[in-house]
Protein backbone atom coordinates (compact mmCIF):
# COMPACT_ATOMS: atom_id res chain seq x y z
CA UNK A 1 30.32 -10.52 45.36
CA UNK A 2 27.90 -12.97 47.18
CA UNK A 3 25.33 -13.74 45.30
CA UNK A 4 21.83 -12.87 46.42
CA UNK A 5 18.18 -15.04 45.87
CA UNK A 6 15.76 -13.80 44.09
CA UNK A 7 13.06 -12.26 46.35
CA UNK A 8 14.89 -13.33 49.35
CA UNK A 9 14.96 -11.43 52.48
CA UNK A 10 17.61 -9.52 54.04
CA UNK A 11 18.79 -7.27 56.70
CA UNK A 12 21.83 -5.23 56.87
CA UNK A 13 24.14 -6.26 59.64
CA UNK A 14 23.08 -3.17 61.18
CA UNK A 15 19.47 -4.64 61.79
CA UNK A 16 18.89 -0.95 59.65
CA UNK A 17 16.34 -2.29 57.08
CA UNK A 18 14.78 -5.50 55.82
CA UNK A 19 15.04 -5.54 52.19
CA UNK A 20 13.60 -7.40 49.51
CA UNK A 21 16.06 -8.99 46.76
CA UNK A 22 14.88 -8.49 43.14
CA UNK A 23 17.19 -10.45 40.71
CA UNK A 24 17.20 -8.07 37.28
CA UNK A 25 19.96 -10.45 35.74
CA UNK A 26 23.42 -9.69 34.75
CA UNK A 27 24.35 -9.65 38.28
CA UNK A 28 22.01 -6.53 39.34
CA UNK A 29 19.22 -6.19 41.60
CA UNK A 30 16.76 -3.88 43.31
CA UNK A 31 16.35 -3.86 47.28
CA UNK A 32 13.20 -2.91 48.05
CA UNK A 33 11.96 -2.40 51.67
CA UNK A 34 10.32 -5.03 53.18
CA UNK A 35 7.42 -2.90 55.03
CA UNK A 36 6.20 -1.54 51.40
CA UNK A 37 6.90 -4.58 49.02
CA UNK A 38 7.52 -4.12 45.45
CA UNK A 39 4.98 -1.09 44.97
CA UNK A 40 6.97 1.36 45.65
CA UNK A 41 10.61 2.31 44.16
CA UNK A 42 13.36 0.15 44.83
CA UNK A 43 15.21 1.76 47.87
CA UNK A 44 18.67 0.41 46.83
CA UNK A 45 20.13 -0.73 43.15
CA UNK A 46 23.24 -3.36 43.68
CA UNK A 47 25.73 -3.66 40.28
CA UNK A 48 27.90 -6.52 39.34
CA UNK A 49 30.67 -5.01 41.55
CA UNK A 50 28.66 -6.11 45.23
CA UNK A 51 28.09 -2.38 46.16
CA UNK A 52 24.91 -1.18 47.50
CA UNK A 53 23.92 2.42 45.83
CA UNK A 54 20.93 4.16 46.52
CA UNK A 55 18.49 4.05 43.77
CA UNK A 56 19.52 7.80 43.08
CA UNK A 57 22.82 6.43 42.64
CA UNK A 58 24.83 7.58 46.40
CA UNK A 59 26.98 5.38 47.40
CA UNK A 60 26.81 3.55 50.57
CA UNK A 61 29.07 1.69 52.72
CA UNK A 62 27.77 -1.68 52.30
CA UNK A 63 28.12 -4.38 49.57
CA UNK A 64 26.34 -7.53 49.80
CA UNK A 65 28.52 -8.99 52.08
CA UNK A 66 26.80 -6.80 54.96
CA UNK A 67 23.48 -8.62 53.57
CA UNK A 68 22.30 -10.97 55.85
CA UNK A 69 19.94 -13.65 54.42
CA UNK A 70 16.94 -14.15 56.51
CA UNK A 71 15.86 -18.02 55.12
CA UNK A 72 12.98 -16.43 54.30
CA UNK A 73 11.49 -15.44 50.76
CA UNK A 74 8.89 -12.48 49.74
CA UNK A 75 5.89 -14.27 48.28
CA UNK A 76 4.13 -12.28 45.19
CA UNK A 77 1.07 -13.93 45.57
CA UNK A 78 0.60 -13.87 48.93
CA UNK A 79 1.37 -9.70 49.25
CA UNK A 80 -0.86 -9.32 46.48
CA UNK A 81 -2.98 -12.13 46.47
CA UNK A 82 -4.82 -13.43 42.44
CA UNK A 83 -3.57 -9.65 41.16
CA UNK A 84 -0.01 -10.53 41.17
CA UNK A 85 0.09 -11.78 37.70
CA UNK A 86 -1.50 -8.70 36.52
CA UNK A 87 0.93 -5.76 37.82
């Protein structure tokens, strides 16, 4: 499984959606979509195995290999500006 970085950004290979990487430890994370940040539902749930589920549990047919890291990084602070540490 590649690993992924904490709120890093990433695309499918597909160009399908830009997704936010939300490390929950343990080797799980949440994708959320880029467009909406972290205030909505994650859109995706990846387990220790490298598969990418929807968050209602579907599979899909990607893993995190199909991830493509975009060099850039979701910034809290700056999507929420001085409210972040209060969510």
């Amino acid at each position: 499984m590649k690993e992924l970085r904490h709120f890093g950004i990433y695309t499918l290979a597909d160009s399908s959606f830009t997704l936010i990487a939300f490390d929950c430890g343990a080797g799980k994370y949440f994708l959320y979509k880029r467009a909406r940040g972290l205030d909505s539902p994650p859109l995706f749930v990846v387990k220790d195995d490298g598969r990418v589920r929807f968050n209602f549990g579907t599979e899909t047919e990607w893993g995190t290999n199909d991830l493509e890291d975009t060099d850039e990084d979701f910034n809290p602070t700056h999507h929420y500006g001085d409210v972040a540490g209060e969510r």
